[in-house]
Protein backbone atom coordinates (compact mmCIF):
# COMPACT_ATOMS: atom_id res chain seq x y z
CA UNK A 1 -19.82 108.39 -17.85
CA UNK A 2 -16.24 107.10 -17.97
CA UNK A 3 -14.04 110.07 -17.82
CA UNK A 4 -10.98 108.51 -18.66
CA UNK A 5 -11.68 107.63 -21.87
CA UNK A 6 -14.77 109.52 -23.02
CA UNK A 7 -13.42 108.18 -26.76
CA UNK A 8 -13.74 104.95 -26.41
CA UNK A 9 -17.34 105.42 -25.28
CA UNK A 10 -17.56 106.75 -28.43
CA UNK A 11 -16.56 104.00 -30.40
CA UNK A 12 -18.60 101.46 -28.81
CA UNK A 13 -21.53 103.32 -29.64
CA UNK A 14 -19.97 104.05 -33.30
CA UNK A 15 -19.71 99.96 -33.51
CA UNK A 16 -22.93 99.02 -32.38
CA UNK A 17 -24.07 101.09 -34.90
CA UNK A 18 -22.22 100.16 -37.81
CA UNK A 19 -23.52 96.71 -38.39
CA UNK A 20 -27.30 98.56 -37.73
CA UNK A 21 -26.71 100.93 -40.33
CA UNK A 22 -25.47 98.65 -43.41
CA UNK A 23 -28.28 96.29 -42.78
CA UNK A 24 -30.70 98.99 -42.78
CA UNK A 25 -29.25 100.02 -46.54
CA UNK A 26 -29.34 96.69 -47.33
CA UNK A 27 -32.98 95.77 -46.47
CA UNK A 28 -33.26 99.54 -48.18
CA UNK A 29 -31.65 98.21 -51.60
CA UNK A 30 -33.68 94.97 -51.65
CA UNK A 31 -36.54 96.16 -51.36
CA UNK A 32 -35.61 99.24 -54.64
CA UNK A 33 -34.05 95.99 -56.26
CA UNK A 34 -36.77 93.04 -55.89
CA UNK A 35 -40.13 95.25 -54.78
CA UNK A 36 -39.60 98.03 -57.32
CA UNK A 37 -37.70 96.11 -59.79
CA UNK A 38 -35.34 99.62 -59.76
CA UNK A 39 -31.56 98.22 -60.25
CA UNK A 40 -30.78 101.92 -60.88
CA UNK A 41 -31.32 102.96 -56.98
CA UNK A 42 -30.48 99.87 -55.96
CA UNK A 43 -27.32 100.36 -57.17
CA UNK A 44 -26.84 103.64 -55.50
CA UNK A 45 -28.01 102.79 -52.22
CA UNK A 46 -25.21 100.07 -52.63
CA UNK A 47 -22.81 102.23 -53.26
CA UNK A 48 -24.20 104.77 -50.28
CA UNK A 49 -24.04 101.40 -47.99
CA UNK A 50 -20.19 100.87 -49.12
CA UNK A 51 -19.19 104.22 -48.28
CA UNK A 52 -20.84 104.57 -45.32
CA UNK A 53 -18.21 101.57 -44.32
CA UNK A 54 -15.90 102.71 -45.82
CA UNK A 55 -16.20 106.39 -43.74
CA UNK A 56 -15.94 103.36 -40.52
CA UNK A 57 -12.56 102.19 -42.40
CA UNK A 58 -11.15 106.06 -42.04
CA UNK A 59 -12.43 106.25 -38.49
CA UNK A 60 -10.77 103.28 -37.20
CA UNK A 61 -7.42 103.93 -39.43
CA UNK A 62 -7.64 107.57 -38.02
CA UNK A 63 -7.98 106.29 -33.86
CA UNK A 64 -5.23 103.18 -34.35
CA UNK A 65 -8.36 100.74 -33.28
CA UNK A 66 -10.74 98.70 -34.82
CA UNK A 67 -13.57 99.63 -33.29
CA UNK A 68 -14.76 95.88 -32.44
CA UNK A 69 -11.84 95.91 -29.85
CA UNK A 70 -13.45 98.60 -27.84
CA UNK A 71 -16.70 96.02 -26.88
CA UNK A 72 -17.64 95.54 -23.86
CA UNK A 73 -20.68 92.88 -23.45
CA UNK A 74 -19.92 91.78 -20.35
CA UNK A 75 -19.96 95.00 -18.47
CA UNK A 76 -22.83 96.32 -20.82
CA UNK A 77 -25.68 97.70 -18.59
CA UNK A 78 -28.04 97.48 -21.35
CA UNK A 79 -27.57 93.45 -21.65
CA UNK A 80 -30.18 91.12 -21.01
CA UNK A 81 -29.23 88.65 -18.78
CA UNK A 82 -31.42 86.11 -20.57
């Protein structure tokens, strides 16, 4: 573990995640919107996705750094070399 900067560990993990977790809400409200034909939970799993970004917004306003800055691929351990 990088002792320097234990916070920027952090936020790498925080933005691989980000893009993971909005999909998944996504795929979520599509299936509520075209499976189930629901637009009412559709709707609120939208709005659920947009605040979940939005709470990312705060986070990177709050460090100074948007947390795509803080990747890493090259160094990334858990890259395929493919």
């Amino acid at each position: 573990m990088n002792k320097k900067r234990p916070d920027k560990n952090m936020k790498r993990i925080l933005d691989a995640n980000r893009n993971r977790i909005t999909e998944a809400f996504r795929v979520i409200e599509d299936i509520l919107r075209f499976h189930f034909n629901s637009r009412h939970f559709a709707f609120e799993v939208k709005r659920l996705r947009h605040s979940v970004f939005e709470t990312f917004e705060k986070i990177e306003e709050k460090s100074g750094e948007k947390l795509i800055y803080t990747r890493d691929s090259l160094s990334d351990k858990g890259r395929s070399k493919g």
